[in-house]
N, C-alpha and C. Protein backbone atom coordinates (compact mmCIF):
# COMPACT_ATOMS: atom_id res chain seq x y z
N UNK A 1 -24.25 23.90 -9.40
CA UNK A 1 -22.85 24.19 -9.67
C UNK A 1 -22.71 24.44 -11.17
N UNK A 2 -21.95 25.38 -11.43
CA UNK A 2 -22.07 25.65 -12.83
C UNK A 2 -20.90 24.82 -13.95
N UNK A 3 -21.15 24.67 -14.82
CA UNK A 3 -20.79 23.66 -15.62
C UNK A 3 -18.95 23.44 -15.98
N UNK A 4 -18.65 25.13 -15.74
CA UNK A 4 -17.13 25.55 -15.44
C UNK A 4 -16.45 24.85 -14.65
N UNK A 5 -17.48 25.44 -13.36
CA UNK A 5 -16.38 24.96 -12.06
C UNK A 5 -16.80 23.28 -11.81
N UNK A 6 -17.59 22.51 -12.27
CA UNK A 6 -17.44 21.10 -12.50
C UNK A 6 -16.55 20.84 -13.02
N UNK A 7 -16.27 20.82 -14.43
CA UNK A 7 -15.41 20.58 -15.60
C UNK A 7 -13.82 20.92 -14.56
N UNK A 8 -13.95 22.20 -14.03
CA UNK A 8 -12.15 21.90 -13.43
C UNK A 8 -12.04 21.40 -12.38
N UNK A 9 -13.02 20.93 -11.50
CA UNK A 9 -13.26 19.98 -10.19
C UNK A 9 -12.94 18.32 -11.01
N UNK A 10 -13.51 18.08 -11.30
CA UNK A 10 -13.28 16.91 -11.93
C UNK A 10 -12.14 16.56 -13.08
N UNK A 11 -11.74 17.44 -13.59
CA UNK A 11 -10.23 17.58 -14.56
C UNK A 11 -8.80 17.37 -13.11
N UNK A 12 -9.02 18.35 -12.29
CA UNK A 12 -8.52 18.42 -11.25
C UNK A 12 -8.11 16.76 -10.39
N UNK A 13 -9.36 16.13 -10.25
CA UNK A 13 -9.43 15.04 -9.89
C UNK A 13 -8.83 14.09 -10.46
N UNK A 14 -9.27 14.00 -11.89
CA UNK A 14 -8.03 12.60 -12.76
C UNK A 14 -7.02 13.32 -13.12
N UNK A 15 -6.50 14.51 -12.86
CA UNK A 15 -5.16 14.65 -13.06
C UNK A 15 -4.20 14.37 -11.87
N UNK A 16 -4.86 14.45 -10.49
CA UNK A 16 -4.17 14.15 -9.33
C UNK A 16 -4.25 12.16 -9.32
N UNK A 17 -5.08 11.41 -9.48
CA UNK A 17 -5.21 10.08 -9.45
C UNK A 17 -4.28 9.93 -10.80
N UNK A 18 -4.45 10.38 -11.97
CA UNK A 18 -3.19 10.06 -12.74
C UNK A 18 -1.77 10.11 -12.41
N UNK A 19 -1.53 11.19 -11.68
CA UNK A 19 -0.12 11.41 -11.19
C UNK A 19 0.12 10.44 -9.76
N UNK A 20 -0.84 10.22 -9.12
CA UNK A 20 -1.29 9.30 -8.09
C UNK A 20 -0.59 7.71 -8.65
N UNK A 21 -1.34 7.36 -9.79
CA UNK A 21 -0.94 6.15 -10.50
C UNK A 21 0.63 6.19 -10.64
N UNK A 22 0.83 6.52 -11.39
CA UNK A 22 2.48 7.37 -11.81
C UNK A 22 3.41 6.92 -10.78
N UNK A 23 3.35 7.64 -9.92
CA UNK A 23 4.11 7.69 -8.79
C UNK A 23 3.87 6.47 -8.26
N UNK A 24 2.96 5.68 -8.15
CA UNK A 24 2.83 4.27 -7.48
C UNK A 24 3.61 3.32 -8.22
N UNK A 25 3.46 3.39 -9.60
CA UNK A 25 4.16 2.52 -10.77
C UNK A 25 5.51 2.60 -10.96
N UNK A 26 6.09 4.10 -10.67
CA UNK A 26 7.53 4.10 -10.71
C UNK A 26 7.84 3.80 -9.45
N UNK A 27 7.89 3.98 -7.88
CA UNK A 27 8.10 3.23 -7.00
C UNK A 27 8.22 1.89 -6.60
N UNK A 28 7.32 1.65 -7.18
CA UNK A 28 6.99 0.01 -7.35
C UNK A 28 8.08 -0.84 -7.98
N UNK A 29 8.26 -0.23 -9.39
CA UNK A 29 9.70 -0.50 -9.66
C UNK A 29 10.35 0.02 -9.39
N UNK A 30 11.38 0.73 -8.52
CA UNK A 30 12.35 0.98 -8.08
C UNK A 30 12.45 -0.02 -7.52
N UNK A 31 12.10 0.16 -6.19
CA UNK A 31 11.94 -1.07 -5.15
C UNK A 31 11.92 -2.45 -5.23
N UNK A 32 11.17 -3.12 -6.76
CA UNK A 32 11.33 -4.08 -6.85
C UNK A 32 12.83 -4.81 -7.84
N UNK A 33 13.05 -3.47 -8.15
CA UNK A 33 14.72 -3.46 -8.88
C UNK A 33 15.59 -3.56 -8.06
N UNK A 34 15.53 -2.76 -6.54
CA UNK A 34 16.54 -2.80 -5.31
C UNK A 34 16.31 -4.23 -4.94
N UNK A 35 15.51 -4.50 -4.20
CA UNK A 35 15.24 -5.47 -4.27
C UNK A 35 15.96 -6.64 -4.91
N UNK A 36 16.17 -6.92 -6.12
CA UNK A 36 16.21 -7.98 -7.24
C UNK A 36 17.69 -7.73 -6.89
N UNK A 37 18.50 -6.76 -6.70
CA UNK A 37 19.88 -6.52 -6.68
C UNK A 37 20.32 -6.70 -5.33
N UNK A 38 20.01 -6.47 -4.27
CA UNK A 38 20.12 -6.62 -3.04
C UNK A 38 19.06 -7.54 -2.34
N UNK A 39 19.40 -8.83 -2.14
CA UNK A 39 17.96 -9.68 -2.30
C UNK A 39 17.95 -10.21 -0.30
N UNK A 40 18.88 -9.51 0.40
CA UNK A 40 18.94 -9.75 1.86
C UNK A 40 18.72 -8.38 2.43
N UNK A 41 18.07 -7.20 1.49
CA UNK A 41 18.33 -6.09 2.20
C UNK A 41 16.80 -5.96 2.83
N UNK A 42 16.87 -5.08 3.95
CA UNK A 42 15.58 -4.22 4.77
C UNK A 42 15.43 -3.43 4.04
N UNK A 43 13.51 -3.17 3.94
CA UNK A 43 13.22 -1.99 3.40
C UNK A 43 12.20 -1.15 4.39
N UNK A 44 12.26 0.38 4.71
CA UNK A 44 11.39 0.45 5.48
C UNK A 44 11.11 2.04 5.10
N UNK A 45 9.47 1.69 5.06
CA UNK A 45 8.67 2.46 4.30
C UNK A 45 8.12 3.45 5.32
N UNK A 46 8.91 4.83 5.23
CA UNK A 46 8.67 6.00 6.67
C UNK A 46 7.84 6.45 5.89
N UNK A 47 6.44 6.55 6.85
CA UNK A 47 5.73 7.96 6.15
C UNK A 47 4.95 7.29 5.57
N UNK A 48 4.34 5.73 5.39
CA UNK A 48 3.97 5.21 4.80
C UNK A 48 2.11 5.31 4.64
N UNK A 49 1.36 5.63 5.93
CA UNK A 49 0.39 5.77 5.95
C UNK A 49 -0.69 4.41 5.45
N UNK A 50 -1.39 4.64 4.59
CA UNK A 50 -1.86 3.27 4.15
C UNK A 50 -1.16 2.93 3.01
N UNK A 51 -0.06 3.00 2.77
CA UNK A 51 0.62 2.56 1.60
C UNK A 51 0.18 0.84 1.35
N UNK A 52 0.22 0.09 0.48
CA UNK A 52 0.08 -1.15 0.36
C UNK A 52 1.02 -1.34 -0.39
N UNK A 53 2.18 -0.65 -0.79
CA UNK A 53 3.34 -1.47 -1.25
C UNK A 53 3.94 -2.88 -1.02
N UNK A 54 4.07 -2.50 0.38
CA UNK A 54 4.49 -4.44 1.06
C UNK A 54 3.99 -5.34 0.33
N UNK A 55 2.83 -5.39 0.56
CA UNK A 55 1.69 -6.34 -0.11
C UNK A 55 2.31 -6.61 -1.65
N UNK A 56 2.49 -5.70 -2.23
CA UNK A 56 2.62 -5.87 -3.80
C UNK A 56 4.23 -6.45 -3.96
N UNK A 57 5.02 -5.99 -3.28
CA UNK A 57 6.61 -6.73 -3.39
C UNK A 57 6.58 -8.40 -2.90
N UNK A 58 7.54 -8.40 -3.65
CA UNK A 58 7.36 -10.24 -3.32
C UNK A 58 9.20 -10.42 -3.59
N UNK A 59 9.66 -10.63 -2.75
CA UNK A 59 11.17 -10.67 -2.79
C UNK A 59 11.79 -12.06 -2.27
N UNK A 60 10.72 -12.80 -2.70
CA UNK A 60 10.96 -14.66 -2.62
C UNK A 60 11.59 -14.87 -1.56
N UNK A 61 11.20 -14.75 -0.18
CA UNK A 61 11.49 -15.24 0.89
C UNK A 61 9.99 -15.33 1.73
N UNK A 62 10.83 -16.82 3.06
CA UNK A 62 9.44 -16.16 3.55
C UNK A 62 9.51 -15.53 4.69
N UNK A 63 8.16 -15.49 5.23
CA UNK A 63 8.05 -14.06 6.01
C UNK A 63 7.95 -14.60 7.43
């Protein structure tokens, strides 16, 4: 493979896992801001796939 089309295969790659990150980090807080303000509300994650959000919210109740 020539040294080009590496270089934008792999540029390609941490620019999608960067924006990947991004988007996980601002969600994360949203949700854990709704959350903090609405502390009896349902949340339900359509479309979720393997999301592991749940896991990471902690909205001090138990389950």
């Amino acid at each position: 493979m020539s040294e080009r089309i590496k270089s934008t295969i792999i540029g390609s790659a941490e620019t999608m896992l960067q924006s990947f990150y991004a988007r996980t980090v601002v969600l994360d807080e949203l949700v854990k801001n709704f959350i903090e303000k609405n502390p009896d509300c349902t949340v339900v994650n359509i479309a979720c796939g393997l999301d592991t959000r749940f896991y990471r919210m902690d909205n001090r109740r138990k389950w």
